[in-house]
N, C-alpha and C. Protein backbone atom coordinates (compact mmCIF):
# COMPACT_ATOMS: atom_id res chain seq x y z
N UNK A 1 -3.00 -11.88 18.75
CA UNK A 1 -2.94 -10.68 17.93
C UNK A 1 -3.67 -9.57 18.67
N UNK A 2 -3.38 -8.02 18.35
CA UNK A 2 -3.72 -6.95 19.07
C UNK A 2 -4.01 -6.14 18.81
N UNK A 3 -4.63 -4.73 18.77
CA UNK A 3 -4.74 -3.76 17.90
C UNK A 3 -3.56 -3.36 17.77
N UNK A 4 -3.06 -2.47 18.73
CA UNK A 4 -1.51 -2.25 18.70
C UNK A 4 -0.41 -2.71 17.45
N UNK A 5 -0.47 -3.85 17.63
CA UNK A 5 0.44 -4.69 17.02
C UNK A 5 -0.12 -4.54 15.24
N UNK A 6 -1.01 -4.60 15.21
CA UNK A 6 -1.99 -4.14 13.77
C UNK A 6 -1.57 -2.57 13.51
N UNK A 7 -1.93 -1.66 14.45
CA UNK A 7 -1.68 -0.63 14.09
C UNK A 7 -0.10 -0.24 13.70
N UNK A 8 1.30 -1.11 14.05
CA UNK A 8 1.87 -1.18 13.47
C UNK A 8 2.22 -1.69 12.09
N UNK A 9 1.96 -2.93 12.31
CA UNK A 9 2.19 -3.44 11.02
C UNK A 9 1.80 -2.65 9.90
N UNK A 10 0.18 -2.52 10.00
CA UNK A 10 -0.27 -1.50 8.63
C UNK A 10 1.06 -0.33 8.30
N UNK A 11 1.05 0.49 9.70
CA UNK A 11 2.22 1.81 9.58
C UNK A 11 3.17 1.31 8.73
N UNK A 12 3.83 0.28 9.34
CA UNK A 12 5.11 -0.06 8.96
C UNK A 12 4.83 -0.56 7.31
N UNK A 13 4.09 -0.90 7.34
CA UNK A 13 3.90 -1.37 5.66
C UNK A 13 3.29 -0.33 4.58
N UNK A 14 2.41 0.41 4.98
CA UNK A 14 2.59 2.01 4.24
C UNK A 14 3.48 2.97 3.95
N UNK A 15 4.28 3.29 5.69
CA UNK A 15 5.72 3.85 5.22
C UNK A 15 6.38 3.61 4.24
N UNK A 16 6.79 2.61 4.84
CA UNK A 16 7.76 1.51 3.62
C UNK A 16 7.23 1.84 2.29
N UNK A 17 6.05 1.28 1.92
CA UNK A 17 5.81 1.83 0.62
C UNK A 17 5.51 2.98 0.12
N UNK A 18 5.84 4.00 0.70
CA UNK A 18 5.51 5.24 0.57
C UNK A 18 7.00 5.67 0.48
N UNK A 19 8.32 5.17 1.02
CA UNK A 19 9.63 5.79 1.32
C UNK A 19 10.90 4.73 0.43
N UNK A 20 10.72 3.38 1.26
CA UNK A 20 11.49 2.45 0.67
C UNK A 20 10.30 1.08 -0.29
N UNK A 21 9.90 1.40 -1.43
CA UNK A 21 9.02 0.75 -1.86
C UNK A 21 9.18 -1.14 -1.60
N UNK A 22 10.60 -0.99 -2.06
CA UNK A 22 10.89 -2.66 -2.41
C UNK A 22 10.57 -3.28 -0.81
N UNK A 23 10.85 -2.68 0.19
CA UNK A 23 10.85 -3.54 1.84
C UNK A 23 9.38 -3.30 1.91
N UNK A 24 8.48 -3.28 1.44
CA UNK A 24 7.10 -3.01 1.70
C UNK A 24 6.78 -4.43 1.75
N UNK A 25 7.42 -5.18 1.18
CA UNK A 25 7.28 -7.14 1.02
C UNK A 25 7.45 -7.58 2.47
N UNK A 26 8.23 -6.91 3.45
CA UNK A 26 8.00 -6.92 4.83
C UNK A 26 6.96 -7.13 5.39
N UNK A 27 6.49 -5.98 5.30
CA UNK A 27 5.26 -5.49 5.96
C UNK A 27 4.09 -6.41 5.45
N UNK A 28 3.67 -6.22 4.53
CA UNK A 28 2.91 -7.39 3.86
C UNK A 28 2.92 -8.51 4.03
N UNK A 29 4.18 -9.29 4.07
CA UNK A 29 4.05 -10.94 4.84
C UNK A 29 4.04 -11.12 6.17
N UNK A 30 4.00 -9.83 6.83
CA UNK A 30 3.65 -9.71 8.11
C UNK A 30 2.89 -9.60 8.47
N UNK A 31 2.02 -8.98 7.50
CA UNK A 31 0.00 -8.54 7.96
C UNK A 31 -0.71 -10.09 7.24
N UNK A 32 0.47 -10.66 6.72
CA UNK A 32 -0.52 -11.38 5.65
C UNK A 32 -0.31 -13.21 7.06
N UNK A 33 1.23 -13.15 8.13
CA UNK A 33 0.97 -14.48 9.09
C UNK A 33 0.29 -13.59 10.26
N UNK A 34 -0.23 -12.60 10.32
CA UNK A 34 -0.70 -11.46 11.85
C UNK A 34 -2.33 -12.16 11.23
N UNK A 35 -2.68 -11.85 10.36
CA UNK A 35 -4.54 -11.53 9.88
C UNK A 35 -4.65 -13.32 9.13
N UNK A 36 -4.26 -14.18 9.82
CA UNK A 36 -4.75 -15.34 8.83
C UNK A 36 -6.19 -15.29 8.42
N UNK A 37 -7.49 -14.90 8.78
CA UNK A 37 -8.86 -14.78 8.37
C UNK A 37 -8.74 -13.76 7.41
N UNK A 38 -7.67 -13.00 6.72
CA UNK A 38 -7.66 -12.24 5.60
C UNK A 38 -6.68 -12.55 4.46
N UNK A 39 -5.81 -13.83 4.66
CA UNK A 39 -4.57 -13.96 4.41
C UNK A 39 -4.74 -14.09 2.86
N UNK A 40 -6.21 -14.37 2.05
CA UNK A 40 -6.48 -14.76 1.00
C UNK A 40 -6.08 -13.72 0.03
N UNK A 41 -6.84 -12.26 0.70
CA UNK A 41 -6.43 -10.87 -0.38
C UNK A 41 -5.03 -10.61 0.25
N UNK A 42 -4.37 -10.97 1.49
CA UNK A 42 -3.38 -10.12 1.61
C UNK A 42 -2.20 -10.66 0.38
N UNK A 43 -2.57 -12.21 0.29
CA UNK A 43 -1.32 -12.62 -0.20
C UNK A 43 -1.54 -12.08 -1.70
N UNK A 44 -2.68 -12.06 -2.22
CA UNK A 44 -3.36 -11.40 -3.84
C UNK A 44 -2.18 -10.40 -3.60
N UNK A 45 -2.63 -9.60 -2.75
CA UNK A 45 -2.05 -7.94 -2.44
C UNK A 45 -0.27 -8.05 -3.29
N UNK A 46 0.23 -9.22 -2.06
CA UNK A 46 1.61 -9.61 -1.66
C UNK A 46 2.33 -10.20 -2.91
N UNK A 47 1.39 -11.00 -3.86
CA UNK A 47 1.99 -11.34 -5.01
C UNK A 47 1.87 -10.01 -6.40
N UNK A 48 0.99 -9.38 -6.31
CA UNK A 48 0.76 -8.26 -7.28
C UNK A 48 1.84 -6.92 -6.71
N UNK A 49 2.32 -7.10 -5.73
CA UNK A 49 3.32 -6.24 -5.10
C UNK A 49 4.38 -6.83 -6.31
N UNK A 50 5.20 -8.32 -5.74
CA UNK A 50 5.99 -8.71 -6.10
C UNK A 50 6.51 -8.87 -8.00
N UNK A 51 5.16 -8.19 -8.14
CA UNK A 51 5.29 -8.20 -9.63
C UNK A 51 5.69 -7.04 -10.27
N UNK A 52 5.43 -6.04 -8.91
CA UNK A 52 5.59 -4.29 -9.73
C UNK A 52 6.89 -4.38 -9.02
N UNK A 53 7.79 -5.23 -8.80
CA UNK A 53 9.04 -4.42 -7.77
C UNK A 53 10.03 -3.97 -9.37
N UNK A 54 10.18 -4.82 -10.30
CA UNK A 54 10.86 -5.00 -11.46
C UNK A 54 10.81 -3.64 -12.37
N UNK A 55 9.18 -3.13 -12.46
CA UNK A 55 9.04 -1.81 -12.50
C UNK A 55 9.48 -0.63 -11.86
N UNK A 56 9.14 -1.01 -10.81
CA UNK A 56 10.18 0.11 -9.88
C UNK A 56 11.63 0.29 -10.35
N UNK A 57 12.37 -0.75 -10.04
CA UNK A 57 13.46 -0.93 -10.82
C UNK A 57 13.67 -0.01 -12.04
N UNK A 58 13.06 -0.29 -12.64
CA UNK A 58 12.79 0.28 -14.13
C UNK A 58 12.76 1.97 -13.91
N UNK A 59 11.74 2.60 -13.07
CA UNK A 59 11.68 3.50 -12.16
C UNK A 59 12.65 4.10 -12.29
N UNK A 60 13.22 3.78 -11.32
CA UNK A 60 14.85 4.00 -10.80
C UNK A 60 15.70 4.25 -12.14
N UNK A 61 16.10 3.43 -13.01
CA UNK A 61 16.83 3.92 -14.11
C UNK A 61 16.19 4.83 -15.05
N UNK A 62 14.88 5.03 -15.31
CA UNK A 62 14.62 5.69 -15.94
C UNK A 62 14.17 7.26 -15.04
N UNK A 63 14.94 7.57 -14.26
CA UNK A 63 14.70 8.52 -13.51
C UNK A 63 13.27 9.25 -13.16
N UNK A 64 12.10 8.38 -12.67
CA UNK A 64 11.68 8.35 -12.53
C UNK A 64 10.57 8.41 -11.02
N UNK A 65 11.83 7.77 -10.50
CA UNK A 65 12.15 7.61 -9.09
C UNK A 65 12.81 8.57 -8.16
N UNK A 66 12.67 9.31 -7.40
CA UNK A 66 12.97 9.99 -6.34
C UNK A 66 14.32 9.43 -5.85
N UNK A 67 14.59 8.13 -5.47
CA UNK A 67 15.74 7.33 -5.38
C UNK A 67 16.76 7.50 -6.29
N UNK A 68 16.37 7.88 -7.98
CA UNK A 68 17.55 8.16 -8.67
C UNK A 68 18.65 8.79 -8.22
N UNK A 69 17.80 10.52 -7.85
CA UNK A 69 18.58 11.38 -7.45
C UNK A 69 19.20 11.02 -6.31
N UNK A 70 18.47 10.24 -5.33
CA UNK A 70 19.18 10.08 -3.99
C UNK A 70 20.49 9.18 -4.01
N UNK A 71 20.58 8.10 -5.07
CA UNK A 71 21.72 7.20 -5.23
C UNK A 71 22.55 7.93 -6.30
N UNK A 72 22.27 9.05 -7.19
CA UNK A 72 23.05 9.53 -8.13
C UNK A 72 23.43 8.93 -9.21
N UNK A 73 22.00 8.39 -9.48
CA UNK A 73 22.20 7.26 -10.93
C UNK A 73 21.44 8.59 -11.75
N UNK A 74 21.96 8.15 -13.41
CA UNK A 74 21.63 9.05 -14.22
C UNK A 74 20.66 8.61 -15.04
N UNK A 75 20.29 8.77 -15.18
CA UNK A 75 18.57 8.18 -16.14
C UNK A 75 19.07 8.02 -17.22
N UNK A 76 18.46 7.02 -17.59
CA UNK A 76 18.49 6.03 -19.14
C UNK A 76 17.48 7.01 -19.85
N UNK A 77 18.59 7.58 -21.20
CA UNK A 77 17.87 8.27 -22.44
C UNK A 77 16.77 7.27 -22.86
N UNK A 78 15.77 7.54 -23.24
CA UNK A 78 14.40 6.74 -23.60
C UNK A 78 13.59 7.75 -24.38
N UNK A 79 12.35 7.32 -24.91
CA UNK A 79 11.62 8.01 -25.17
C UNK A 79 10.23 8.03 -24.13
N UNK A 80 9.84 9.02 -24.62
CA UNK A 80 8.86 9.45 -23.09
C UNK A 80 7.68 8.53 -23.10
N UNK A 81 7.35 8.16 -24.59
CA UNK A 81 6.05 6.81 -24.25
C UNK A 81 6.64 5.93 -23.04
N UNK A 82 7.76 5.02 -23.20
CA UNK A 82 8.28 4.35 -22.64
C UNK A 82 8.25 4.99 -21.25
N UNK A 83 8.90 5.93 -20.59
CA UNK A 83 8.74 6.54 -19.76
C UNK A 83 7.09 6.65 -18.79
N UNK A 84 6.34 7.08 -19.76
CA UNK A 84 4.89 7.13 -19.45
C UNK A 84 4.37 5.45 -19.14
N UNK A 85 4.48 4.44 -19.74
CA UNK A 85 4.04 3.42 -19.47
C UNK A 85 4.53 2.74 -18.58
N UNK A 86 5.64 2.93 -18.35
CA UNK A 86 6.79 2.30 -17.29
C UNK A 86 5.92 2.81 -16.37
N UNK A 87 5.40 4.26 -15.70
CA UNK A 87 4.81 4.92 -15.06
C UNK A 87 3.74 4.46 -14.55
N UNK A 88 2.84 4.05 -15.78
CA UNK A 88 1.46 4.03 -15.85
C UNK A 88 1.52 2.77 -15.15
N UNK A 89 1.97 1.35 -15.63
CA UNK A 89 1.59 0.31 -15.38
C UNK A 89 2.50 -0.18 -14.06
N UNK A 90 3.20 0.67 -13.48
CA UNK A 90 3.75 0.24 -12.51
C UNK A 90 2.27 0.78 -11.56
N UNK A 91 1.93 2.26 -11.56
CA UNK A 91 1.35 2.67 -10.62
C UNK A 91 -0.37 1.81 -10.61
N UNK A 92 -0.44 1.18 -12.05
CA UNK A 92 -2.01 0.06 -11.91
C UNK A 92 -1.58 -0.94 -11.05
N UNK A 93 -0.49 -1.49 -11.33
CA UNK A 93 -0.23 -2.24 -10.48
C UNK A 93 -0.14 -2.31 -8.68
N UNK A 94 0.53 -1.43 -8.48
CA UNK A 94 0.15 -0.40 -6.77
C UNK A 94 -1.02 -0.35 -6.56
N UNK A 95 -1.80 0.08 -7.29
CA UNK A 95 -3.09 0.15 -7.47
C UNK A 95 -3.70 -1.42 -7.11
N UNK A 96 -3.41 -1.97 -7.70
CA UNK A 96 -3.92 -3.84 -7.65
C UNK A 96 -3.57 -4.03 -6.23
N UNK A 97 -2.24 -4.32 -5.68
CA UNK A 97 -2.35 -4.29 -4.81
C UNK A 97 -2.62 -3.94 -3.62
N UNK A 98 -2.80 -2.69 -3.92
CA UNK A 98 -3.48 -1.95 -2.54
C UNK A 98 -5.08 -2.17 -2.34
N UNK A 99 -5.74 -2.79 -3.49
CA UNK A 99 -6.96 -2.79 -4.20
C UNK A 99 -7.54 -4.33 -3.16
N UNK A 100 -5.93 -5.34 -3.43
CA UNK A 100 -6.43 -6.20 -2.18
C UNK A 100 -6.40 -5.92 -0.51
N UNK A 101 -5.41 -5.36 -0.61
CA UNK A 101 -5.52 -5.26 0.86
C UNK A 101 -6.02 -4.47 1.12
N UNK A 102 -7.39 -3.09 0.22
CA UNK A 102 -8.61 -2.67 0.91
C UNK A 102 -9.57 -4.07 0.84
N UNK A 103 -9.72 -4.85 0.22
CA UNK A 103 -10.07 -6.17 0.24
C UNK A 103 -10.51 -6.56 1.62
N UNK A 104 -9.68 -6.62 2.05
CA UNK A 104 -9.16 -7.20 3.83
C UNK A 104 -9.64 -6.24 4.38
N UNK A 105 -9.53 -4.98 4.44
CA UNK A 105 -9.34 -3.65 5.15
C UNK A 105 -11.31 -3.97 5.05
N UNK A 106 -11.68 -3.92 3.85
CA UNK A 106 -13.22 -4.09 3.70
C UNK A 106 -14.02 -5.24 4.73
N UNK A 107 -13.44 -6.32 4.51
CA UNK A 107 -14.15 -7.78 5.03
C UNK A 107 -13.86 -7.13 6.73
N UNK A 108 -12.56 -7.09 7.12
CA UNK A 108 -12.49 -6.96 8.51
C UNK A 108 -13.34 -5.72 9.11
N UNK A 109 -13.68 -4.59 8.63
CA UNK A 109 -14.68 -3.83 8.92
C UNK A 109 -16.15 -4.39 8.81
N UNK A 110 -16.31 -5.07 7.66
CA UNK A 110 -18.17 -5.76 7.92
C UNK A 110 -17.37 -6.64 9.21
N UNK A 111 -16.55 -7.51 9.46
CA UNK A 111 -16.59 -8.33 10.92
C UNK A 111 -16.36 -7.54 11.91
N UNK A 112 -16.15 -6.79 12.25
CA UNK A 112 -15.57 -5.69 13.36
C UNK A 112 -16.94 -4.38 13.42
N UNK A 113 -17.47 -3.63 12.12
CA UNK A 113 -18.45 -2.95 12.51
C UNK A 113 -17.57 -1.70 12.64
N UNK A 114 -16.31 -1.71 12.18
CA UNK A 114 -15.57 -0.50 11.93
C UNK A 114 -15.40 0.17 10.80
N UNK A 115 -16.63 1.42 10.74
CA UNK A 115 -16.39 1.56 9.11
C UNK A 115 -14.89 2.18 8.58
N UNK A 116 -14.35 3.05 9.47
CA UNK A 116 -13.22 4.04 9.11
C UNK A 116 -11.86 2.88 8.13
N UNK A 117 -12.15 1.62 8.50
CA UNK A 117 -11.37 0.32 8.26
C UNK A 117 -11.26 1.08 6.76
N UNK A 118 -12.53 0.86 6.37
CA UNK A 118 -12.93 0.68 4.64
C UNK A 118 -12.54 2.13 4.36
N UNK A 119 -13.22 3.63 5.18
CA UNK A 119 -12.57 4.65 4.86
C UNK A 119 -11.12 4.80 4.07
N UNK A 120 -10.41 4.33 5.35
CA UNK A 120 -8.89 4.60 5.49
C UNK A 120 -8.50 3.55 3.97
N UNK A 121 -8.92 2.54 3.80
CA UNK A 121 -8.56 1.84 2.25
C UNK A 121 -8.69 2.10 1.40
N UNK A 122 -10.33 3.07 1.15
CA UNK A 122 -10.12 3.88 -0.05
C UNK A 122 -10.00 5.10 -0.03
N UNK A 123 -8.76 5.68 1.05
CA UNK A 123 -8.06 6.65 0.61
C UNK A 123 -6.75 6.34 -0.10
N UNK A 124 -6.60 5.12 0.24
CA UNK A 124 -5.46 4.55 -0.22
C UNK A 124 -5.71 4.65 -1.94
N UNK A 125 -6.57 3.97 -1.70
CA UNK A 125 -6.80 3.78 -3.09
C UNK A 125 -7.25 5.20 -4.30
N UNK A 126 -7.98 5.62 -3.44
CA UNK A 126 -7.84 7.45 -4.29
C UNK A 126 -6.23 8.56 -4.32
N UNK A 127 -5.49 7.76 -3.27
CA UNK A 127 -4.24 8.33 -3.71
C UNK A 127 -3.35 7.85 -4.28
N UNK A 128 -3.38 6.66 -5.31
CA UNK A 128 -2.83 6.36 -6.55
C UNK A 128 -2.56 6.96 -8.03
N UNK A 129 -3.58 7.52 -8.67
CA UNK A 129 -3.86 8.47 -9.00
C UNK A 129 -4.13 10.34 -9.14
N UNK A 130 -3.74 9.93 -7.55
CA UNK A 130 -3.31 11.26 -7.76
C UNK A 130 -1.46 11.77 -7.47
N UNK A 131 -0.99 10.53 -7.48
CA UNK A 131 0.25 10.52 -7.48
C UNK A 131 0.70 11.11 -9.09
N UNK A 132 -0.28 11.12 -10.38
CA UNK A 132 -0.16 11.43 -11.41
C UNK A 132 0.11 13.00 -11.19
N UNK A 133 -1.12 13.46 -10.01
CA UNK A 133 -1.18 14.94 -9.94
C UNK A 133 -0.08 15.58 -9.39
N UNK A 134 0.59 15.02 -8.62
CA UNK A 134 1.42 15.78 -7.84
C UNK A 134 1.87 14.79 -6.58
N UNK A 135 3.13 14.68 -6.07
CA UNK A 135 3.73 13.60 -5.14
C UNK A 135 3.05 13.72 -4.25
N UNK A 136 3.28 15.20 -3.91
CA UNK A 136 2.77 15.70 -2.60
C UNK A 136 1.38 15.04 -1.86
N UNK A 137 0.60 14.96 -3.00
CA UNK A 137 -1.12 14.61 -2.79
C UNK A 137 -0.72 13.23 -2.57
N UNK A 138 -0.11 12.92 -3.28
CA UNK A 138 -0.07 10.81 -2.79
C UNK A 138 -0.18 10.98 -1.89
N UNK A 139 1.29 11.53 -1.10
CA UNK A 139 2.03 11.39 0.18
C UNK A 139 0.43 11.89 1.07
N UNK A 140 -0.02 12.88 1.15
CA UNK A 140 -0.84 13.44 2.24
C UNK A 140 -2.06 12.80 1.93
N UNK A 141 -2.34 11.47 0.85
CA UNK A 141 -3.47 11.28 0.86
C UNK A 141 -3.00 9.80 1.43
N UNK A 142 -2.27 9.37 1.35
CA UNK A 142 -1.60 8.11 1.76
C UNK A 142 -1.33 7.96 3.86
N UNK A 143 -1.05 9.31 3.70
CA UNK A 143 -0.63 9.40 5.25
C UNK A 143 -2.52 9.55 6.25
N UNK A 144 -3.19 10.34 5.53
CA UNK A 144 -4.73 10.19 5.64
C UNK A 144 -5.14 8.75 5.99
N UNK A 145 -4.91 8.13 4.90
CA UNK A 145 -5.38 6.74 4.46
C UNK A 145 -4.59 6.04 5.99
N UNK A 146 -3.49 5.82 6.65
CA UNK A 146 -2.60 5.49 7.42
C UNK A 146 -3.91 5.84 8.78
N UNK A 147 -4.06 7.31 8.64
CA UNK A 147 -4.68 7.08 10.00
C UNK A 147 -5.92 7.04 10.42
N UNK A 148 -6.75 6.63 9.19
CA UNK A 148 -8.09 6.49 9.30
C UNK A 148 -7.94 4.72 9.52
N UNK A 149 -7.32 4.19 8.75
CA UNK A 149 -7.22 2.60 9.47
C UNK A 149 -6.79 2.26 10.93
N UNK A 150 -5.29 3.67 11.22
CA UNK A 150 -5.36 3.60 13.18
C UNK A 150 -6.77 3.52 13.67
N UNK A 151 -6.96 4.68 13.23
CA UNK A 151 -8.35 5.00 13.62
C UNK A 151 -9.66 3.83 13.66
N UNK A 152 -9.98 3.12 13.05
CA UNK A 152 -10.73 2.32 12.52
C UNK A 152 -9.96 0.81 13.43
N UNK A 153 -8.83 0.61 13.22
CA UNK A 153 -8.51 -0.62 14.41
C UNK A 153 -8.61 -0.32 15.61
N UNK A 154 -9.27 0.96 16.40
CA UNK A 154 -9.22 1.09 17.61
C UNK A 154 -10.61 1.34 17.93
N UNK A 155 -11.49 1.08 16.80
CA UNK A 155 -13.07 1.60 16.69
C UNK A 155 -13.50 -0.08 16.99
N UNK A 156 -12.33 -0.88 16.45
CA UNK A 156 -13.01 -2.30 16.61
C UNK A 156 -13.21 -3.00 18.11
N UNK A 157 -12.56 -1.99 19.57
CA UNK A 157 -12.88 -2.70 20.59
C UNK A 157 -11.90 -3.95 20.55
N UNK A 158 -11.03 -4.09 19.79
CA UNK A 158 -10.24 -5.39 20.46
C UNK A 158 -10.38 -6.30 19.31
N UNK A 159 -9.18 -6.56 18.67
CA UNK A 159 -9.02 -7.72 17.46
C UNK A 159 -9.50 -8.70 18.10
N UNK A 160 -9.72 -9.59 19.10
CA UNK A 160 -10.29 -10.85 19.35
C UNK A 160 -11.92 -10.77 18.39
N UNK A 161 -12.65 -10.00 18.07
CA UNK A 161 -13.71 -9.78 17.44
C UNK A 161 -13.33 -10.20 15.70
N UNK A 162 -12.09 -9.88 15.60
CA UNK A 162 -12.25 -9.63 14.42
C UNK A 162 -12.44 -11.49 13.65
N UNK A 163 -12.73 -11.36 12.41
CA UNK A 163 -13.02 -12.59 11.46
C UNK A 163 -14.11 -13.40 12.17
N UNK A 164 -14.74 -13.15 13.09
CA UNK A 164 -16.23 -13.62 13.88
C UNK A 164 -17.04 -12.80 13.22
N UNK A 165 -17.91 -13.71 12.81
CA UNK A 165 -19.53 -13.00 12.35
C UNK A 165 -20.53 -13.35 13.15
């Protein structure tokens, strides 16, 4: 394993969930056979993913989703509680999972001595919530979050360090 190869995977698994949500299960079972000394929260991460995809879904028909418009599906009449909770508990859930894999992002910084690790995770995690505020802020707090972990896997001097205490 490599930094390089880390600094993809993470990318590739943020994008993804930032653009094409559902292939984010990619990326994730990829960081989760790459990091076996973290594999405990990744898979937490990886199964609390697999639980909000159904929501998304939900998402999607209830036009909710950015994807609606892009596939030209028409949103399911509802009432807006429904709407709001569909919302709410999809995005706790994102939340959960991203919650583990700062988990990982945390432990591998106390083993590595890279704080930006933990930075870059809870930006992740502060831009959940503000996805309430405005897309835009996810997106630029998400893309933040993306390169403070580059940043932070290249502070570690070389994954051979990492999961050694």
């Amino acid at each position: 394993m490599n930094v390089r190869r880390l600094e993809v995977l993470f990318a590739l698994t943020l994008v993804l969930m930032m653009y094409v949500y559902p292939l984010t299960l990619i990326g994730l079972w990829l960081l989760m056979r790459e990091l076996t000394e973290y594999r405990k929260d990744i898979k937490r991460s990886l199964i609390v993913f697999i639980a909000s995809l159904p929501l998304y879904g939900a998402k999607i028909a209830l036009g909710i989703s950015g994807w609606s418009k892009t596939l030209g599906i028409t949103p399911i009449e509802t009432s807006p509680a429904v709407i709001n909770t569909v919302h709410v508990v999809f995005l706790a859930l994102q939340f959960l999972s991203l919650y583990f894999l700062y988990r990982a992002l945390s432990r591998m910084s106390d083993d590595t001595g890279a704080e930006m690790l933990k930075t870059g995770g809870l930006m992740l995690l502060v831009a959940i919530p503000l996805h309430f505020a405005t897309i835009t802020a996810y997106f630029i707090a998400t893309w933040i979050g993306l390169v403070l972990i580059i940043y932070g896997l290249e502070q570690t001097g070389g994954v051979s360090n990492i999961g050694k205490h």
